[in-house]
N, C-alpha and C. Protein backbone atom coordinates (compact mmCIF):
# COMPACT_ATOMS: atom_id res chain seq x y z
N UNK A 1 -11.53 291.09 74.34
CA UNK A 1 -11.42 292.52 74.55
C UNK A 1 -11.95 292.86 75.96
N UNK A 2 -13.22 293.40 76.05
CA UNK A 2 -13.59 294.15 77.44
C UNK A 2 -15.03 292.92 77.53
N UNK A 3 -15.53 293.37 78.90
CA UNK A 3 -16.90 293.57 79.32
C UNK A 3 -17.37 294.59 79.45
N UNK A 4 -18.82 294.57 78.58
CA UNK A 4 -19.54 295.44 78.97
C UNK A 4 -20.77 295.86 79.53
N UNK A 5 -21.65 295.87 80.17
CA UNK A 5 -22.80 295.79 80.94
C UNK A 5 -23.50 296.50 79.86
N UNK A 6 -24.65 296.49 79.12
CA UNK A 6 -25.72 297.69 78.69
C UNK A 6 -26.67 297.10 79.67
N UNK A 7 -27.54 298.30 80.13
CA UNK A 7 -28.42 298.45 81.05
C UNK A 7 -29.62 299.14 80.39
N UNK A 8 -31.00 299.00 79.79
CA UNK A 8 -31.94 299.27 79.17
C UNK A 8 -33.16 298.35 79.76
N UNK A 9 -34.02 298.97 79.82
CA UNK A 9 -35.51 298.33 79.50
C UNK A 9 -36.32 297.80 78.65
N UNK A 10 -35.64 298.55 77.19
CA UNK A 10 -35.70 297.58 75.97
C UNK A 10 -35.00 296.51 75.51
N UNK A 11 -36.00 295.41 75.48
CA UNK A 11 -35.12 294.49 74.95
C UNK A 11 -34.28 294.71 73.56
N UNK A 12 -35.14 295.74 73.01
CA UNK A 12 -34.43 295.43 70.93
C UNK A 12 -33.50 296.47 71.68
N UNK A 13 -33.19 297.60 72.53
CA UNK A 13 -32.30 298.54 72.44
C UNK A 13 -30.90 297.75 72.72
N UNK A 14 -31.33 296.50 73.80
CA UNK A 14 -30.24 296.07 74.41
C UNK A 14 -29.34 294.91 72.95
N UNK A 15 -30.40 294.21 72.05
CA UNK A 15 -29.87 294.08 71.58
C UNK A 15 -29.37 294.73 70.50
N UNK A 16 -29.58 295.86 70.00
CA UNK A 16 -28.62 296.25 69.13
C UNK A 16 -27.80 296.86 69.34
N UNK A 17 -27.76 297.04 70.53
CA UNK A 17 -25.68 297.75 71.18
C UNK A 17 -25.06 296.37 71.33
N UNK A 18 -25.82 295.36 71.94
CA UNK A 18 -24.62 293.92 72.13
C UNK A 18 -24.26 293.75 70.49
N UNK A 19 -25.25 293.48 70.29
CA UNK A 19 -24.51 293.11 68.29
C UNK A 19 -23.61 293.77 67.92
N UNK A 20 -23.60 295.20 68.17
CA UNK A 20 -22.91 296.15 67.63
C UNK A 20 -20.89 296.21 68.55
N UNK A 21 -21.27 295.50 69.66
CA UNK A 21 -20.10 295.72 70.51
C UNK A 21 -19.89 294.20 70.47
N UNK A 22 -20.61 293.05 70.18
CA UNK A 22 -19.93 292.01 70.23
C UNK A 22 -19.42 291.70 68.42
N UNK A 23 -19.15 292.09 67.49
CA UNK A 23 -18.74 292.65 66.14
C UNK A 23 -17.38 292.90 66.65
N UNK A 24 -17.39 294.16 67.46
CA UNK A 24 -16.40 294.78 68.00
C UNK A 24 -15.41 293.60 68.96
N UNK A 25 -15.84 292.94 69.44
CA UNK A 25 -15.53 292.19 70.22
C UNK A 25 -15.05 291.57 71.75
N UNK A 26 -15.80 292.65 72.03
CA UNK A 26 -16.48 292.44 73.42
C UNK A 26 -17.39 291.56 73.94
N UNK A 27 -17.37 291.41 75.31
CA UNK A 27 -18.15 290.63 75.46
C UNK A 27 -19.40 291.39 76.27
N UNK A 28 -20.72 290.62 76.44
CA UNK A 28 -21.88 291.63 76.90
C UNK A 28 -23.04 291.07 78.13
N UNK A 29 -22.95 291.64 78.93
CA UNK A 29 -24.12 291.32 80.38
C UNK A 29 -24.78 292.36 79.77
N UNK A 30 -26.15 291.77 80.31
CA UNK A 30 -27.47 292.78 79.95
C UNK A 30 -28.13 292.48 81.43
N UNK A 31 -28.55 293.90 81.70
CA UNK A 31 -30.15 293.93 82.91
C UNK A 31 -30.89 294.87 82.12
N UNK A 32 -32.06 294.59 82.92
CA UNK A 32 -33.45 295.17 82.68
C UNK A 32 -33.60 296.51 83.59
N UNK A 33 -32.75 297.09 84.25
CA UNK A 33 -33.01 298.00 85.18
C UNK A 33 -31.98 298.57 85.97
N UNK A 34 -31.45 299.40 86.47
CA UNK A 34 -30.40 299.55 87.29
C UNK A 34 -30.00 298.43 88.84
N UNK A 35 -31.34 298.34 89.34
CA UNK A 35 -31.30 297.18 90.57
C UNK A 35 -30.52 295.89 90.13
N UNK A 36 -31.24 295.44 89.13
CA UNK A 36 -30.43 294.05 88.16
C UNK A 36 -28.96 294.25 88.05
N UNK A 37 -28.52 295.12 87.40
CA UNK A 37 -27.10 295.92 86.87
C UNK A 37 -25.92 295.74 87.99
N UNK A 38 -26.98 296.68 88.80
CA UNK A 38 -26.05 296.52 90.07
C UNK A 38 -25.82 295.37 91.14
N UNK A 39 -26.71 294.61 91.02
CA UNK A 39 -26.49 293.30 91.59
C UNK A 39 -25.76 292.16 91.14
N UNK A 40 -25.36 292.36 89.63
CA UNK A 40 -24.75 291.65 88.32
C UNK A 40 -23.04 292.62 88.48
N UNK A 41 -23.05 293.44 88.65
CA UNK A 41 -21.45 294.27 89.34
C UNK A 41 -21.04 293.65 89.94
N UNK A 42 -21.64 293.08 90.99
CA UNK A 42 -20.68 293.08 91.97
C UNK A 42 -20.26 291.71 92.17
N UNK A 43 -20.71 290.71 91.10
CA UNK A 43 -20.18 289.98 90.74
C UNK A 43 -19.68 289.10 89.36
N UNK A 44 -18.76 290.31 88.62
CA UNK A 44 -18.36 290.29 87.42
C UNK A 44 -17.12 291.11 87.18
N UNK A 45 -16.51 291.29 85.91
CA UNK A 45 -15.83 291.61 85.72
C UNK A 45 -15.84 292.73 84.85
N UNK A 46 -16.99 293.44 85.03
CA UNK A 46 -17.23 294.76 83.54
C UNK A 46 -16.66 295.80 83.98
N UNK A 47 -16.17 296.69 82.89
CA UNK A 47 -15.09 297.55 82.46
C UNK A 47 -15.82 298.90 82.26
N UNK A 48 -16.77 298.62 81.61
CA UNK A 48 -17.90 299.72 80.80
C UNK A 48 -19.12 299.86 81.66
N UNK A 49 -20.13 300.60 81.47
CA UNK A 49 -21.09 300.10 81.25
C UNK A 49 -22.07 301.67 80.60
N UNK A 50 -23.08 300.69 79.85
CA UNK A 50 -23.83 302.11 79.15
C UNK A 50 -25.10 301.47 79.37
N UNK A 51 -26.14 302.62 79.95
CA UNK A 51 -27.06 302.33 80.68
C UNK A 51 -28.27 303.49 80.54
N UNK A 52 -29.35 303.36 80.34
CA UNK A 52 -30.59 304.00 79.73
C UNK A 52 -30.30 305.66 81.23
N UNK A 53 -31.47 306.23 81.06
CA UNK A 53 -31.58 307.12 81.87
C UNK A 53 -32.94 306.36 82.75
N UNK A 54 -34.05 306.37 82.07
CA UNK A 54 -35.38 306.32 82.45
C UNK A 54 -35.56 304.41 82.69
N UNK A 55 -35.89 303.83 83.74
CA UNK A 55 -35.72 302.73 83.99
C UNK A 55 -36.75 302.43 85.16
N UNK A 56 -37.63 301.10 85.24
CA UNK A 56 -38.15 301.22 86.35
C UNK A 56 -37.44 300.71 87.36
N UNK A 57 -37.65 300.63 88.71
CA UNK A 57 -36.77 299.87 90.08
C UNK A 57 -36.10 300.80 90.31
N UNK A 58 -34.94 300.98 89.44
CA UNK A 58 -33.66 301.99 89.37
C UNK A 58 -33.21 302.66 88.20
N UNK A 59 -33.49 303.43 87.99
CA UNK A 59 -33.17 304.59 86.99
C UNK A 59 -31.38 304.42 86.46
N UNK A 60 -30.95 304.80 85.80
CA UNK A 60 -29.58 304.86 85.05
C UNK A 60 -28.88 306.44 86.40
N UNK A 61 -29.47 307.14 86.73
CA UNK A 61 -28.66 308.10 87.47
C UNK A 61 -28.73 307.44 88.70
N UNK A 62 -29.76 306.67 89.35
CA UNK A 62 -29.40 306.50 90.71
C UNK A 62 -28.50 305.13 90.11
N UNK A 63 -28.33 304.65 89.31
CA UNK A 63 -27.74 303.87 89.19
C UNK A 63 -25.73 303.72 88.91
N UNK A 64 -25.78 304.75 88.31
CA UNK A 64 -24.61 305.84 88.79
C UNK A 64 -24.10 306.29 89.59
N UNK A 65 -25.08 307.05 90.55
CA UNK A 65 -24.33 307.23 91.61
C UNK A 65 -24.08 306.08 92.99
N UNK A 66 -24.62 304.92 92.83
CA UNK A 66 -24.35 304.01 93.31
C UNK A 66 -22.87 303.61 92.73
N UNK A 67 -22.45 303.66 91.40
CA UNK A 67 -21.58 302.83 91.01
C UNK A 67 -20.15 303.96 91.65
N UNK A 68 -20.54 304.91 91.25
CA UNK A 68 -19.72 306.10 92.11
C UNK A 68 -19.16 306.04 93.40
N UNK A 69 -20.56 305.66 94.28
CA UNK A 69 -20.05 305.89 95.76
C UNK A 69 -19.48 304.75 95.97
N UNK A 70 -19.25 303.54 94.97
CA UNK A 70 -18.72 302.49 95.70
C UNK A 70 -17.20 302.11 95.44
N UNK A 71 -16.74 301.40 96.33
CA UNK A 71 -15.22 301.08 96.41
C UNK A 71 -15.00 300.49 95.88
N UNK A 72 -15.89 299.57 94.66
CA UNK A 72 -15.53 298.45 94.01
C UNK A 72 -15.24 298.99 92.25
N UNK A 73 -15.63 299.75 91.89
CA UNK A 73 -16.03 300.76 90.86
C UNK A 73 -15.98 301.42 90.51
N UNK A 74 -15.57 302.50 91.51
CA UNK A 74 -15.80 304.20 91.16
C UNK A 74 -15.15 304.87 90.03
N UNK A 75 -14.40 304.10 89.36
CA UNK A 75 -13.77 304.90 88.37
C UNK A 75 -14.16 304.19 86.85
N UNK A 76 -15.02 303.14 86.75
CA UNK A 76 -15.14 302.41 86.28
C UNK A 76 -16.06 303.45 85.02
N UNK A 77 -16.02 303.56 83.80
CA UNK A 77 -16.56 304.63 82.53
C UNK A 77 -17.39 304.06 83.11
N UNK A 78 -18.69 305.30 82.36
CA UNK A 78 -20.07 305.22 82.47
C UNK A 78 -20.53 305.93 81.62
N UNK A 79 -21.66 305.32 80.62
CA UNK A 79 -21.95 305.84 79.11
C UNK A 79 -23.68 306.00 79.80
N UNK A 80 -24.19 307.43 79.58
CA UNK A 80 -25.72 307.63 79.60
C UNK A 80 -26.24 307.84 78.70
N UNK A 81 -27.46 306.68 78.07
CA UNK A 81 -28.27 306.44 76.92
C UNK A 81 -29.50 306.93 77.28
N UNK A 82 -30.21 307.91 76.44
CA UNK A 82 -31.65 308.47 76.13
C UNK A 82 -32.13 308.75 75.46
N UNK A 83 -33.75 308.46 75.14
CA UNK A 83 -34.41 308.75 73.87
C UNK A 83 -34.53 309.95 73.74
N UNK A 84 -34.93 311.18 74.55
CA UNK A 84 -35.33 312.41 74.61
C UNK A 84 -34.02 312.89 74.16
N UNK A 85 -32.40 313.13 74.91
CA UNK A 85 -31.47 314.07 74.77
C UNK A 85 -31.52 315.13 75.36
N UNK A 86 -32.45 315.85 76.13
CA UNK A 86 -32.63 316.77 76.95
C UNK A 86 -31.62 317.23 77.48
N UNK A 87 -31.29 319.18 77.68
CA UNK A 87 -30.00 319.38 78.17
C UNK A 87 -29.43 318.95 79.89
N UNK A 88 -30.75 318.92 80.46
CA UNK A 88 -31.33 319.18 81.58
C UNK A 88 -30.70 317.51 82.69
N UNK A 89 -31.22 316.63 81.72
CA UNK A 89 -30.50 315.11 81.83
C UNK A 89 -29.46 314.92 81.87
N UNK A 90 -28.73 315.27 80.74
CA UNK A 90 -26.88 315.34 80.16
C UNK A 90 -26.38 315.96 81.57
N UNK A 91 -27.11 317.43 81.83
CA UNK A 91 -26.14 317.86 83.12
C UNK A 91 -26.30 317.15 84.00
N UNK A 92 -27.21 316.56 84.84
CA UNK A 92 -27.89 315.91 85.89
C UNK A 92 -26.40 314.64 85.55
N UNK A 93 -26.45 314.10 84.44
CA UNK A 93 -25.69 312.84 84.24
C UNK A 93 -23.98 313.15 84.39
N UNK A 94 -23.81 314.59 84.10
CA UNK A 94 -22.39 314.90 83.87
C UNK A 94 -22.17 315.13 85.10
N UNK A 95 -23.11 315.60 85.72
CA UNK A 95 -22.94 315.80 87.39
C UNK A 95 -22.39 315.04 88.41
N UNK A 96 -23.42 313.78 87.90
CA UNK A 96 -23.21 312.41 88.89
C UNK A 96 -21.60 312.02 88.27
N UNK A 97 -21.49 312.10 87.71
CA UNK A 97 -20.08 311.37 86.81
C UNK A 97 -19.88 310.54 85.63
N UNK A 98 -21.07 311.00 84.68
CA UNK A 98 -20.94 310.06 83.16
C UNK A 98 -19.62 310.42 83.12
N UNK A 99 -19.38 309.75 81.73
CA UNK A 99 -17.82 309.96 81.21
C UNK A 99 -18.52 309.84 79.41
N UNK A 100 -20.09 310.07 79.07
CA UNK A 100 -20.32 310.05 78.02
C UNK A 100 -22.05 309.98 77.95
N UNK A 101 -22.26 310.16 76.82
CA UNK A 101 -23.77 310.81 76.69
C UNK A 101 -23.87 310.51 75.35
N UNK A 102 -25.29 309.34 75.52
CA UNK A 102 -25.87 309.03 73.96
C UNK A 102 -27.14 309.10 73.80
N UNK A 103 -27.32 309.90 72.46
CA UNK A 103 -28.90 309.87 72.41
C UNK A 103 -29.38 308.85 71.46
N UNK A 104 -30.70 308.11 72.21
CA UNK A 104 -31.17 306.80 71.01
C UNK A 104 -32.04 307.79 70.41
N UNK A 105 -32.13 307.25 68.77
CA UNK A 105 -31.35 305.86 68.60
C UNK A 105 -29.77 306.73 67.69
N UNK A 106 -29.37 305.63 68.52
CA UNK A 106 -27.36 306.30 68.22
C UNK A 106 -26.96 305.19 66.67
N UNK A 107 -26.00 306.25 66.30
CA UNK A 107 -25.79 305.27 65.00
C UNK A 107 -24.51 303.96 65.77
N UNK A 108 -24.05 302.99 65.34
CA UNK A 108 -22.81 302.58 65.33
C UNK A 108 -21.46 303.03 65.43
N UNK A 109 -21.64 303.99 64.35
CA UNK A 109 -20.23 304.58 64.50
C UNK A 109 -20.12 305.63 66.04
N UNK A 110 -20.79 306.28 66.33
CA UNK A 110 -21.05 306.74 67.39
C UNK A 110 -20.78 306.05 68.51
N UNK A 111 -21.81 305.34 68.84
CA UNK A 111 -21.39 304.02 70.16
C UNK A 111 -20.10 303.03 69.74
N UNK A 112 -19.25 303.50 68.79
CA UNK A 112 -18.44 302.51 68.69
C UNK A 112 -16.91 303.74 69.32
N UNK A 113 -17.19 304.97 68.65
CA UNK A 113 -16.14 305.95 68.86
C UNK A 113 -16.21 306.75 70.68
N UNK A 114 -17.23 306.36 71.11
CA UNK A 114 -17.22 306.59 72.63
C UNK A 114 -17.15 305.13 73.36
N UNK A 115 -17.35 304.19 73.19
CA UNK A 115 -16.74 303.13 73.45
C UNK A 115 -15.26 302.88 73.30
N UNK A 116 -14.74 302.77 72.21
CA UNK A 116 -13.32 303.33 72.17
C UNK A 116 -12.19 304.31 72.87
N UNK A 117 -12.84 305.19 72.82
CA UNK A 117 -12.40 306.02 73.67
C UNK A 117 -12.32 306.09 75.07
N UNK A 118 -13.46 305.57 76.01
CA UNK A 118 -13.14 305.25 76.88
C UNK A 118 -12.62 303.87 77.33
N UNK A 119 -12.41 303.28 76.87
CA UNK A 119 -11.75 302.22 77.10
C UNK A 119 -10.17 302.59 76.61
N UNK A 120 -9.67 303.62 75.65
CA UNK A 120 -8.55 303.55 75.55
C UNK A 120 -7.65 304.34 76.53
N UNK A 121 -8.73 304.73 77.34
CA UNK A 121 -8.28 306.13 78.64
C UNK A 121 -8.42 305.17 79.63
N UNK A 122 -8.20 303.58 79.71
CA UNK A 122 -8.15 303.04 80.76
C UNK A 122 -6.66 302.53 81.32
């Protein structure tokens, strides 16, 4: 099926979206941070990627708008994951250019029906 990058600081968060998307049958890169993420882009083949907000090194928004300004990517979905949900975040994220917004902890069916979806708008 696809690649997908999740990008988290938790390890258990990261694994229970890979479980949940490799089920699905995808395949899954994990970083610890946006810096990692983005250094793991630019040499791979991911389609997706869903990626925390709050991160140390690099945060999930500057991590965004990196993936944005670049020529290798820019159109590439982008799913923003957070524990809080705050409205204040979502806009900040819809701003930069999410294409989706999850609050942990997300059920399955959820991360499975915005996963879907953007991948079927590809």
């Amino acid at each position: 099926m696809a690649t997908i990058m999740i990008v988290d600081d938790s390890p258990v968060i990261r694994r229970v979206i890979s479980t949940i998307l490799k089920k699905m049958g995808h395949s899954i890169l994990q970083a610890h941070n946006g810096k990692m993420a983005l250094e793991q882009l630019t040499n791979t083949n991911v389609v997706l990627v869903i990626s925390d907000v709050t991160m140390p090194q690099m945060d999930g928004i500057a991590l965004l708008e990196n993936v944005r300004s670049s020529s290798h990517f820019p159109q590439m979905p982008f799913v923003m994951l957070t524990a809080n949900g705050q409205f204040e975040e979502q806009e900040r994220a819809k701003s930069c250019g999410a294409d989706g917004f999850l609050t942990k902890p997300t059920s399955s069916q959820q991360l499975t029906e915005v996963v879907n979806d953007l991948l079927q708008r590809q």
